[in-house]
Protein backbone atom coordinates (compact mmCIF):
# COMPACT_ATOMS: atom_id res chain seq x y z
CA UNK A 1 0.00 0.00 0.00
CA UNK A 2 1.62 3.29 -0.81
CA UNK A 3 1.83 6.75 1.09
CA UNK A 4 3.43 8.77 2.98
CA UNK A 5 3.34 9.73 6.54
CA UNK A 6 4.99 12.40 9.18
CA UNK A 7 6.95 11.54 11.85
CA UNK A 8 8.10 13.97 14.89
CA UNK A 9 9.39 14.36 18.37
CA UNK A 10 7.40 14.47 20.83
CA UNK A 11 6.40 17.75 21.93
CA UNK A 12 6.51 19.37 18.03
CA UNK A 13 2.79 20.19 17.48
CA UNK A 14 1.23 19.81 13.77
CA UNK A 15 -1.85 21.52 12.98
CA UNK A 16 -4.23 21.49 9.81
CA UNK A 17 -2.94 17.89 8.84
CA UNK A 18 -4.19 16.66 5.42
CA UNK A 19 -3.56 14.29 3.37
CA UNK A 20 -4.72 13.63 -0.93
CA UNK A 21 -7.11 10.67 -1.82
CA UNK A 22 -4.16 9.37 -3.49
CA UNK A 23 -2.21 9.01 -0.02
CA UNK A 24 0.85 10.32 -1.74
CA UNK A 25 0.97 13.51 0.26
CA UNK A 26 0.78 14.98 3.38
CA UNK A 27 0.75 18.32 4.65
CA UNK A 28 1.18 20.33 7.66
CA UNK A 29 1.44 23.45 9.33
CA UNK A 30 4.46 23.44 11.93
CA UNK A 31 4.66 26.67 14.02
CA UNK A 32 2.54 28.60 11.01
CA UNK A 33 5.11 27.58 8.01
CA UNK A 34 3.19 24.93 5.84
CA UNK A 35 4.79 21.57 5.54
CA UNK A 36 4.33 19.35 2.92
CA UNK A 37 5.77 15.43 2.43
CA UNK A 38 4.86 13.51 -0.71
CA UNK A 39 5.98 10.48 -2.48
CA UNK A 40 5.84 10.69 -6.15
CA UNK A 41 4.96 8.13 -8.86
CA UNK A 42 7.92 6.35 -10.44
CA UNK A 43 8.86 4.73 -13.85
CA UNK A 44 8.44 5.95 -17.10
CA UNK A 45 5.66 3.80 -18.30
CA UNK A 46 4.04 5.59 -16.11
CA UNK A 47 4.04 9.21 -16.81
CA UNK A 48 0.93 10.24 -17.11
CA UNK A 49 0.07 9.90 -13.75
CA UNK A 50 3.20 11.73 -12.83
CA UNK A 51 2.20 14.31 -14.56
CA UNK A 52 -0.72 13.82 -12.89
CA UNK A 53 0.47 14.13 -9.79
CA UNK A 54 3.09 16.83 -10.02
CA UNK A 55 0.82 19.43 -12.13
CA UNK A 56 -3.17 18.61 -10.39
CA UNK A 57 -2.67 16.66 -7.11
CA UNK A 58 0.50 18.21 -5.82
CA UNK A 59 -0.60 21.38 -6.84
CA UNK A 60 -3.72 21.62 -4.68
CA UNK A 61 -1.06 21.75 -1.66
CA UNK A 62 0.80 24.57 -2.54
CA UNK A 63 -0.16 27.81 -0.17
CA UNK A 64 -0.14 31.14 -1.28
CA UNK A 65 2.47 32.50 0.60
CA UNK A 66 6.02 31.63 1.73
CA UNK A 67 8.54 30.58 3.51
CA UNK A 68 6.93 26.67 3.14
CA UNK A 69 9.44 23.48 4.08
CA UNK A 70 8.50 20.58 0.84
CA UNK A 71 10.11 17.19 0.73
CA UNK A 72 10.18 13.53 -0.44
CA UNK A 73 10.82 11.16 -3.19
CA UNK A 74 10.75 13.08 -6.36
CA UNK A 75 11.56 9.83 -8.31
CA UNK A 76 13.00 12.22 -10.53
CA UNK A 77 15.42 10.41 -13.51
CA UNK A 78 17.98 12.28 -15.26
């Protein structure tokens, strides 16, 4: 089963946690900066859906305003 998840020391505190239907991504807000984790498609048989994912999906995570803290597996290929 794919997805992602946060993990954190005890006494950090997460707030607004959400996550896409897809349970690729995650998101957060950690002491008002948006967090988001995600764990992208891979392959390249597959890239529509990373396209997909990167340009709808994704995208509905991004907030308007800065500084935000992104990571994961791009499953990017050179």
């Amino acid at each position: 089963m794919r997805g992602t998840a946060l993990l954190a020391r005890n006494g950090f505190h997460f707030t607004n946690i959400a996550t896409i239907p897809s349970r690729r991504a995650i998101t957060s807000d950690f002491s008002g900066i948006p967090l988001i984790k995600f764990y992208a498609p891979s392959g390249t048989a597959r890239r529509t859906e990373i396209e997909e994912f990167y340009n709808s999906e994704l995208a509905e995570f991004y907030p308007a305003s800065l500084p935000i803290i992104i990571g994961g597996d791009f499953n990017c290929t050179c």
